[in-house]
N, C-alpha and C. Protein backbone atom coordinates (compact mmCIF):
# COMPACT_ATOMS: atom_id res chain seq x y z
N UNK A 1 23.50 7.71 20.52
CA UNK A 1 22.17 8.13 20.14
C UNK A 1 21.35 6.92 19.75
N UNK A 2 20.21 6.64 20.36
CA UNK A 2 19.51 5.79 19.82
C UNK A 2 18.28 6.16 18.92
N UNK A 3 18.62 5.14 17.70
CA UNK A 3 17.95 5.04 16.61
C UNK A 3 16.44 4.96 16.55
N UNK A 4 15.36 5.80 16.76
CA UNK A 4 14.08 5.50 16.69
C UNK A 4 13.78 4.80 15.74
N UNK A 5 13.63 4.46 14.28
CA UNK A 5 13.18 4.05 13.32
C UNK A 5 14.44 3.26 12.37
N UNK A 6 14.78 2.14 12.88
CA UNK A 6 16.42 1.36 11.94
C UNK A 6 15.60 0.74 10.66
N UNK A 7 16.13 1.12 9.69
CA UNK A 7 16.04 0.75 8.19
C UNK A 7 15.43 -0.74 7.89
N UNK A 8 15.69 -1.45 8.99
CA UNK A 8 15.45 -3.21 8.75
C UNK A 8 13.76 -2.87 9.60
N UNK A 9 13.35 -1.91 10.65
CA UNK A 9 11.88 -1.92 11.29
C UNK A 9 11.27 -2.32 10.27
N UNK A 10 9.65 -2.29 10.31
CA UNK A 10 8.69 -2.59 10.08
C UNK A 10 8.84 -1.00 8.96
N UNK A 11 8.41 -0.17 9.54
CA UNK A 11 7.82 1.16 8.82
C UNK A 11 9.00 1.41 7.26
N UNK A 12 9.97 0.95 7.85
CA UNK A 12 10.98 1.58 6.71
C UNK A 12 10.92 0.39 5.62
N UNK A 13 10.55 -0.96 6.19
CA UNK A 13 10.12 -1.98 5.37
C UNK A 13 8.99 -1.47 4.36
N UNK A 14 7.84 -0.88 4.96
CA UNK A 14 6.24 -0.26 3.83
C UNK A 14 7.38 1.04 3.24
N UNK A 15 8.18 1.63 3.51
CA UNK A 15 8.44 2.76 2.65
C UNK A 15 9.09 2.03 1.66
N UNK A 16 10.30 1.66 1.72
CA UNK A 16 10.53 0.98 0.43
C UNK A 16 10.16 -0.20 -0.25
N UNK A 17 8.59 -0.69 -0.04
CA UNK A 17 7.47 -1.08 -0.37
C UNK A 17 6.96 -0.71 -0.98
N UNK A 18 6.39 0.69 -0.97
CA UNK A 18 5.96 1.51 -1.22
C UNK A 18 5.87 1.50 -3.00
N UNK A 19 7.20 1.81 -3.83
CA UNK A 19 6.95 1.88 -5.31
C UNK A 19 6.65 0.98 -5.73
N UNK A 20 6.62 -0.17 -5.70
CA UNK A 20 6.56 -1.44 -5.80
C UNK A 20 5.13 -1.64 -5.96
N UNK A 21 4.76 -1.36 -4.88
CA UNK A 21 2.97 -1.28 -4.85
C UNK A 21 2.63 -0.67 -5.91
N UNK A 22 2.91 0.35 -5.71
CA UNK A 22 2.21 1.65 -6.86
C UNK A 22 2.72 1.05 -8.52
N UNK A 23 4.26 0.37 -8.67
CA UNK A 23 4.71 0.20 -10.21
C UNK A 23 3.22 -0.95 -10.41
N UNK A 24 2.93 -2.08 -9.06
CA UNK A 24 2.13 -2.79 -9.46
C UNK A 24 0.88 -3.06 -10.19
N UNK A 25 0.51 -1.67 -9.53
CA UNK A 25 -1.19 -1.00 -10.41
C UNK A 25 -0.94 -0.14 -11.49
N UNK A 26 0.45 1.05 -11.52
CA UNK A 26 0.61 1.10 -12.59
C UNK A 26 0.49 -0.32 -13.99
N UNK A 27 1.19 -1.30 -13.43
CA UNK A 27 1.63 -2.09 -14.54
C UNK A 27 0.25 -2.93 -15.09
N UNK A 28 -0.73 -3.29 -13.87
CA UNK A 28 -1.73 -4.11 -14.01
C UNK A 28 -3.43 -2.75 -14.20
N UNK A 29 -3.09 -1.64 -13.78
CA UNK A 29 -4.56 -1.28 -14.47
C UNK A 29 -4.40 -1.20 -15.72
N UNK A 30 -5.67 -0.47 -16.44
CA UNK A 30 -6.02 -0.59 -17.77
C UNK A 30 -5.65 0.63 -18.08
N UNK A 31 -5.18 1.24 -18.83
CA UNK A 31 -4.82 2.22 -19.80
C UNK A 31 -3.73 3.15 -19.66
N UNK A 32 -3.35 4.36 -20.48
CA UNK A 32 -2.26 5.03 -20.03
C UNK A 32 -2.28 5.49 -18.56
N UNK A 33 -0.97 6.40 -18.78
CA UNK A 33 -0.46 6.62 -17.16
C UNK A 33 -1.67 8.24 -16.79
N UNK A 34 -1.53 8.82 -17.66
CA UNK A 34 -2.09 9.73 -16.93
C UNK A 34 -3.92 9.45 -16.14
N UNK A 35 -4.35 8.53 -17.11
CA UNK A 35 -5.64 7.84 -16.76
C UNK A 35 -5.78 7.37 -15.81
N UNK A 36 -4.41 6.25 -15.40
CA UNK A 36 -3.85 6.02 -14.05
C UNK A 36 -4.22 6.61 -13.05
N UNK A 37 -3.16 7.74 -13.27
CA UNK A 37 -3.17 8.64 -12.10
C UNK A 37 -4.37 9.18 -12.06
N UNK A 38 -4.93 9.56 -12.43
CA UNK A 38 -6.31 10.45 -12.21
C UNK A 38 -7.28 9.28 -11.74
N UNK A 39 -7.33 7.96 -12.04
CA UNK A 39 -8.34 6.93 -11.44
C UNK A 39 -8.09 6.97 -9.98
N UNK A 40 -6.82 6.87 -9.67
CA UNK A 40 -6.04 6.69 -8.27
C UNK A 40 -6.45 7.89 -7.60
N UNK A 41 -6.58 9.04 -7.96
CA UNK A 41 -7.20 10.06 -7.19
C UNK A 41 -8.40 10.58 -7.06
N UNK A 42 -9.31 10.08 -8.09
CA UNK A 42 -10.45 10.08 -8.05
C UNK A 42 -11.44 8.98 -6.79
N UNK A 43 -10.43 7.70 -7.09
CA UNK A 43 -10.84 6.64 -6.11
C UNK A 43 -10.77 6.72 -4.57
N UNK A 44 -9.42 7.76 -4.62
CA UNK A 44 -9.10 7.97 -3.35
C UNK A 44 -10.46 9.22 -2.48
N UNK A 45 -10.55 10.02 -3.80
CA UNK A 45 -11.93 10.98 -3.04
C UNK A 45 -12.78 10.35 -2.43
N UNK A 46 -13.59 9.60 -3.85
CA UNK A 46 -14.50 8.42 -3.54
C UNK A 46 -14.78 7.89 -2.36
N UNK A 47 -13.28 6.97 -2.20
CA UNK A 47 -13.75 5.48 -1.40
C UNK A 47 -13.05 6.65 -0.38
N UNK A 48 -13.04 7.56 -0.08
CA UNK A 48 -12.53 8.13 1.51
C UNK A 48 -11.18 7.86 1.80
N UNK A 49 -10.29 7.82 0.57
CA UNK A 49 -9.07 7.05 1.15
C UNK A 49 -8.31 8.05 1.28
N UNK A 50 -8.39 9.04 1.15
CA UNK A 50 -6.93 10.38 1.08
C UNK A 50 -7.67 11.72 0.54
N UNK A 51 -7.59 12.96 0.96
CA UNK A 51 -7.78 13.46 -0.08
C UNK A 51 -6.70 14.43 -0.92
N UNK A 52 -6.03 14.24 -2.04
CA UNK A 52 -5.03 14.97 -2.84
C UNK A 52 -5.30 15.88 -2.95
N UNK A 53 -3.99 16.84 -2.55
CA UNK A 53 -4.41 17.87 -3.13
C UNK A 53 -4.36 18.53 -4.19
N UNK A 54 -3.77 17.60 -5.16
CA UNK A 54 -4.06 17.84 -6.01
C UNK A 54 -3.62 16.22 -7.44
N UNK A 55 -4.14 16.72 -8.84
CA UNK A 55 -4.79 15.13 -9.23
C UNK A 55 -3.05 14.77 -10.23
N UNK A 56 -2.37 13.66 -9.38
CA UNK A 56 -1.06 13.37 -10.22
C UNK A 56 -0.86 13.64 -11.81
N UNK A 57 -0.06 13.41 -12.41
CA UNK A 57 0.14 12.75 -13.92
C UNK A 57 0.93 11.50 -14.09
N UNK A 58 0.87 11.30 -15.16
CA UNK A 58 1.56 10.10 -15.23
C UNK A 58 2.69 10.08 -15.18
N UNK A 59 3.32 10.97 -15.36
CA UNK A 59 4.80 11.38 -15.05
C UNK A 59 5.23 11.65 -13.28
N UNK A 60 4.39 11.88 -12.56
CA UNK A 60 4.30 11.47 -11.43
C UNK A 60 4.13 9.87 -10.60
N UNK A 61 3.23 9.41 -11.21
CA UNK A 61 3.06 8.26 -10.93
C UNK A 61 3.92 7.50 -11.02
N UNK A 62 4.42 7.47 -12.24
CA UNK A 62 6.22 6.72 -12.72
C UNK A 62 6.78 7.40 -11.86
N UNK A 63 7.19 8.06 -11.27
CA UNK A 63 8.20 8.29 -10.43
C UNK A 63 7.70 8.00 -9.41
N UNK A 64 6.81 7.96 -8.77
CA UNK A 64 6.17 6.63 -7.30
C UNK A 64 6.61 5.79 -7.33
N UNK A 65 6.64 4.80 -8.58
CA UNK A 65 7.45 3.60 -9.15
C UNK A 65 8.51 3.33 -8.30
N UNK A 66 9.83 4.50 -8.99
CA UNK A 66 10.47 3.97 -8.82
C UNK A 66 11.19 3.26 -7.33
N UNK A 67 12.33 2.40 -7.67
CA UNK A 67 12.65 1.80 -6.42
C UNK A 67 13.49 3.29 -5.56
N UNK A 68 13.63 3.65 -4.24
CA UNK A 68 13.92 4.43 -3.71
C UNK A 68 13.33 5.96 -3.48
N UNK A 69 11.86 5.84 -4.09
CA UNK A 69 10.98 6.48 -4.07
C UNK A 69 10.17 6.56 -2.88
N UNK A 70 10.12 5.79 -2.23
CA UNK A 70 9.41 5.49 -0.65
C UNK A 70 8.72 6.84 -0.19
N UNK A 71 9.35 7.36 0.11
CA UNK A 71 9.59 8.97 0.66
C UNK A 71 8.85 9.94 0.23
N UNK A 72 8.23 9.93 -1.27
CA UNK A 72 7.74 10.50 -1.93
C UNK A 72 5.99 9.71 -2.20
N UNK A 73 5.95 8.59 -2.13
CA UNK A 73 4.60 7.97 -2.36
C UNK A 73 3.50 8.63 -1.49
N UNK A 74 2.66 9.63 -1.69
CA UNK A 74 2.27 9.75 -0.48
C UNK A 74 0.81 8.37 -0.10
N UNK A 75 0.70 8.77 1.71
CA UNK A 75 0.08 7.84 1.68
C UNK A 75 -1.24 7.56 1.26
N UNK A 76 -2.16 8.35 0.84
CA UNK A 76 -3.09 8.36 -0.12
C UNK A 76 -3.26 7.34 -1.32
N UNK A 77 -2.28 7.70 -2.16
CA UNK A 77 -2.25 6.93 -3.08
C UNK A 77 -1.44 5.34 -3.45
N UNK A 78 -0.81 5.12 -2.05
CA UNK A 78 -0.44 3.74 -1.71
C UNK A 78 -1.96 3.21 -1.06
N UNK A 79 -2.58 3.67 -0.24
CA UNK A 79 -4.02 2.86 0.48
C UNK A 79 -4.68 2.50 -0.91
N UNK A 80 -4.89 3.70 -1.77
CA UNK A 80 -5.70 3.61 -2.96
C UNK A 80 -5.33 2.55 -3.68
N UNK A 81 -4.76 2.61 -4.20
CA UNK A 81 -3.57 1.06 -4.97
C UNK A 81 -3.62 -0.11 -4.25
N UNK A 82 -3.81 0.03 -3.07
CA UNK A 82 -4.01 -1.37 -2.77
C UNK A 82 -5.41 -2.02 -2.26
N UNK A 83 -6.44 -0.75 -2.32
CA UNK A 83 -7.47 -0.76 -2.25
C UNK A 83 -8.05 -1.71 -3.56
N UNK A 84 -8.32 -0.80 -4.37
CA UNK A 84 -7.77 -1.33 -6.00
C UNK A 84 -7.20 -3.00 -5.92
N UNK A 85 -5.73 -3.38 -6.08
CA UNK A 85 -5.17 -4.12 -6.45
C UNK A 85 -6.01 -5.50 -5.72
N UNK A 86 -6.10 -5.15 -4.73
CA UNK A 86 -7.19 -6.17 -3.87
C UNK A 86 -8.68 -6.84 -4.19
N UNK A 87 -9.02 -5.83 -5.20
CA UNK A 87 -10.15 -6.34 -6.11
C UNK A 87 -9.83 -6.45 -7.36
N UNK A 88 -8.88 -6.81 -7.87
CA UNK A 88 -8.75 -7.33 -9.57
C UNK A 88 -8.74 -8.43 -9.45
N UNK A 89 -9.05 -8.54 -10.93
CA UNK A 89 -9.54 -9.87 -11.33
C UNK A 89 -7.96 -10.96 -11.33
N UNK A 90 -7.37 -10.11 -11.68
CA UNK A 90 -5.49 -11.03 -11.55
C UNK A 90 -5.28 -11.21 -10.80
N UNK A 91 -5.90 -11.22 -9.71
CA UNK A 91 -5.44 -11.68 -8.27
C UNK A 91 -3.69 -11.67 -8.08
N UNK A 92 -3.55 -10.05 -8.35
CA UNK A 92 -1.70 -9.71 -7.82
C UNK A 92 -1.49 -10.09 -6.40
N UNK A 93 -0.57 -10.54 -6.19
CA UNK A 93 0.02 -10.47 -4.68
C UNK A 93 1.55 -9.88 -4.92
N UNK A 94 1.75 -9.17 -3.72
CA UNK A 94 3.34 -8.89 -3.15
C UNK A 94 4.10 -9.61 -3.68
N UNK A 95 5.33 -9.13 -4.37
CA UNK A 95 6.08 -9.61 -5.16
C UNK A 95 7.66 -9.52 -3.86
N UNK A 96 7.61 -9.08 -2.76
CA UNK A 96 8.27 -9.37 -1.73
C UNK A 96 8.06 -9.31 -0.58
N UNK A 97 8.71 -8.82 0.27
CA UNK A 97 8.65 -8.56 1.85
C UNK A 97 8.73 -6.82 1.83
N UNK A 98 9.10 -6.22 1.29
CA UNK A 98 8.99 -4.83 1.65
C UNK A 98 7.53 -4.64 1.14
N UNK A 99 7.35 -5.09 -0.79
CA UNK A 99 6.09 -5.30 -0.88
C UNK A 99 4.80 -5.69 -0.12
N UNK A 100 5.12 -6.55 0.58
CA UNK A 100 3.98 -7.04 1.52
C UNK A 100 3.89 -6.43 2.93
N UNK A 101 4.83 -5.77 3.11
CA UNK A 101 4.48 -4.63 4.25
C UNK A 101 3.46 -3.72 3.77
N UNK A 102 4.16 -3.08 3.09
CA UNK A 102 3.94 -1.90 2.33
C UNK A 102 2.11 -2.37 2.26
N UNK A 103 1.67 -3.41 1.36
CA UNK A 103 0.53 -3.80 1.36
C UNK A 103 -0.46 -4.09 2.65
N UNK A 104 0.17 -4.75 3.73
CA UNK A 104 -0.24 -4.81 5.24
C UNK A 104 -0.79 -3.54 6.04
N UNK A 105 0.62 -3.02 5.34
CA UNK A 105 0.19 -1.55 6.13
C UNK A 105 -0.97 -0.53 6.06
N UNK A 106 -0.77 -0.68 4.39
CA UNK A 106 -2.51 0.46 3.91
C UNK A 106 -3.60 -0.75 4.18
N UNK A 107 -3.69 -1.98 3.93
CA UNK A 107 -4.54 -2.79 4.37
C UNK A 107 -5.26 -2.44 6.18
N UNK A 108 -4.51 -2.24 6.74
CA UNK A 108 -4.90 -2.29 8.30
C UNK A 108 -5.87 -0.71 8.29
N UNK A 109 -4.65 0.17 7.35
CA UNK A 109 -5.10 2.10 7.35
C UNK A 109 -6.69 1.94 6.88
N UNK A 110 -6.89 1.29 5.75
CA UNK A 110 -8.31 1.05 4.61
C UNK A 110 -9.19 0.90 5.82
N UNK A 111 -9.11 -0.53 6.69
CA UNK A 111 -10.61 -0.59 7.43
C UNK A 111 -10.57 -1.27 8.65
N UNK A 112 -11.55 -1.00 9.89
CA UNK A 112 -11.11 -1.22 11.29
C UNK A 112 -11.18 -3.05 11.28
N UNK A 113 -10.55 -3.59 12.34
CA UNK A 113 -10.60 -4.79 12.83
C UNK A 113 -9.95 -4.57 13.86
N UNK A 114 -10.87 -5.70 14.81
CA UNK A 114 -11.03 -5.80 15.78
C UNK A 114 -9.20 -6.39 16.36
N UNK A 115 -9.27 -7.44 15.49
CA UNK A 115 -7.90 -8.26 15.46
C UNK A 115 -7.08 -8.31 14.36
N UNK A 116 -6.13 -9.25 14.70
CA UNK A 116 -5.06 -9.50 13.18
C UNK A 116 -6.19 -10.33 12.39
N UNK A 117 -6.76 -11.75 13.06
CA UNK A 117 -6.86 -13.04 12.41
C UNK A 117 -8.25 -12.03 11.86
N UNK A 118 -9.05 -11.11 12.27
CA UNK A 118 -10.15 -10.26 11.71
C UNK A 118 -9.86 -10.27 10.10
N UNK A 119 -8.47 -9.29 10.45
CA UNK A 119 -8.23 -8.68 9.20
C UNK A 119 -7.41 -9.49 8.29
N UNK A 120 -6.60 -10.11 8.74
CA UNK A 120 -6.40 -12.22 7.57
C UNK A 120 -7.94 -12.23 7.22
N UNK A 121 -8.57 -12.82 8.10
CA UNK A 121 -9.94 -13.46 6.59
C UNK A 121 -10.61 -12.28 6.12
N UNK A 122 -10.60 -11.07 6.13
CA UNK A 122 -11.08 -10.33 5.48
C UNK A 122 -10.41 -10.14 4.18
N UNK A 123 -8.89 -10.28 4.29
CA UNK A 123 -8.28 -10.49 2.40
C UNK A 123 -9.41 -11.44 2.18
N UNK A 124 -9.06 -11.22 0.38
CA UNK A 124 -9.26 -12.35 -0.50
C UNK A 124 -8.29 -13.41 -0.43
N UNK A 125 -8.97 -14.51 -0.46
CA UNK A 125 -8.56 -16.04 -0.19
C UNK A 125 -6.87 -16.39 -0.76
N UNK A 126 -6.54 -15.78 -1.95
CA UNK A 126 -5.35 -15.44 -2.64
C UNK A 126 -4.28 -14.61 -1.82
N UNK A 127 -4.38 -13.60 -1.19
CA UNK A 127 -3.42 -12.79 -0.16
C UNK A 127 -3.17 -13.36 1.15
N UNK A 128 -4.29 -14.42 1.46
CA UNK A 128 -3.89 -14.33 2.78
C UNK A 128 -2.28 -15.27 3.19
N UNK A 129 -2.55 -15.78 2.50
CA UNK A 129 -0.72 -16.58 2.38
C UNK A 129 0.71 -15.87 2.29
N UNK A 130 0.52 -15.15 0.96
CA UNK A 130 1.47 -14.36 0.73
C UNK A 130 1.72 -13.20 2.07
N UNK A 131 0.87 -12.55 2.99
CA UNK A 131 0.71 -11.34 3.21
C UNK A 131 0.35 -11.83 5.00
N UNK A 132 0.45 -13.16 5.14
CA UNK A 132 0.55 -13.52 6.91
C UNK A 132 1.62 -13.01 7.51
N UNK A 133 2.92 -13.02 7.37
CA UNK A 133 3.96 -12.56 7.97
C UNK A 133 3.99 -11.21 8.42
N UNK A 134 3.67 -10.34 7.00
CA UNK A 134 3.81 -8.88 6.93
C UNK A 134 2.25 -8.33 7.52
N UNK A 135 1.24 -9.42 7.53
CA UNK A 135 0.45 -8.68 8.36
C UNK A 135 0.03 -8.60 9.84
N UNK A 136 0.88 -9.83 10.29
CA UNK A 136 1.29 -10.35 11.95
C UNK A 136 2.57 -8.36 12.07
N UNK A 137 3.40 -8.48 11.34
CA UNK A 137 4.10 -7.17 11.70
C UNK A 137 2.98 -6.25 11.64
N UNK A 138 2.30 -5.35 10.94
CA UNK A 138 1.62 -4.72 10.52
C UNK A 138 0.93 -4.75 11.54
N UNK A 139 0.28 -5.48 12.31
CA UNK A 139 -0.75 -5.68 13.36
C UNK A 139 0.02 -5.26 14.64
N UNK A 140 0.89 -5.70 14.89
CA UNK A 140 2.05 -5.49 15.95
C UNK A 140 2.56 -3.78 16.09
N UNK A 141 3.33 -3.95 14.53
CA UNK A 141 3.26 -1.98 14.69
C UNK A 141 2.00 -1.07 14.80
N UNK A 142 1.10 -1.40 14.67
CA UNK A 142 -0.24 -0.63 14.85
C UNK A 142 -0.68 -0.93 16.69
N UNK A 143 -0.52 -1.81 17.28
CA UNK A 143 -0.57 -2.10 17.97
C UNK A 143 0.02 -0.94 18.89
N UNK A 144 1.61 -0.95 18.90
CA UNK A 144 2.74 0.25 19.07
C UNK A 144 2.21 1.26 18.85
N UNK A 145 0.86 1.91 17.99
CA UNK A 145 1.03 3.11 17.77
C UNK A 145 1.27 3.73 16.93
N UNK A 146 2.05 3.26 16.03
CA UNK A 146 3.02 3.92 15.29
C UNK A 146 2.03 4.35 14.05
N UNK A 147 0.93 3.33 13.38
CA UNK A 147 0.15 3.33 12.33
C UNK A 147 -1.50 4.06 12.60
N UNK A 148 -1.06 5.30 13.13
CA UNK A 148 -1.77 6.17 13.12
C UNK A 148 -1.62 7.64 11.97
């Protein structure tokens, strides 16, 4: 039987990416969790990024967190988070390679370009280093199709 989707691809790389992202804005926005969560879904109405159907808690959100959570992040509130994380003032970057998929990936979902090197200088000057590798993949699997 051949394997459509092997654990080392690209896609399974952004899923277990995935909490990582989300522990990130948990850890770096401003205030409790449930505030959190409700910014993250409010933003997501907003900026057009998802719409929830309904508004997390913070007891949800922590469990986005965690590592092996992938599965459960939906994708709404990973675009949102990195929508977000992309304009703070801390200038966070990907703290790995699943991380920086994971980030590539809602990066490409957020807004059209034409190309990869488009969507490189469209980061902030701070990501584009960290986030070249995973966004050469990211560009490639969208390319495939798959990031629809």
């Amino acid at each position: 039987m051949i394997e459509t989707m092997p654990q080392s691809g690209f896609y399974a790389k952004v899923r277990r990416g995935l909490p990582a992202l989300i522990d990130q804005w948990r850890r770096l926005g401003q205030g409790d969790a449930d505030r959190l969560a409700l910014l993250l879904a409010e933003t997501a109405r907003v900026a057009k990024l998802g719409d929830p159907d309904a508004t997390p808690n913070g007891e949800t959100l922590a469990a986005w967190s965690e590592p092996g959570a992938g599965d459960e992040v939906p994708l709404w509130a990973a675009r949102t988070a990195t929508f977000l994380l992309v304009q703070m003032p801390a200038r966070p970057v990907p703290t790995g390679d699943d991380e920086a998929c994971a980030w590539a990936y809602c990066w490409l979902r957020n807004r059209e370009f034409d190309d990869v090197t488009a969507a490189e200088h469209a980061l902030p000057e701070h990501l584009r280093e960290p986030m070249n590798e995973a966004l050469e993949a990211a560009w490639t699997d969208r390319q495939g199709l798959r990031l629809v």
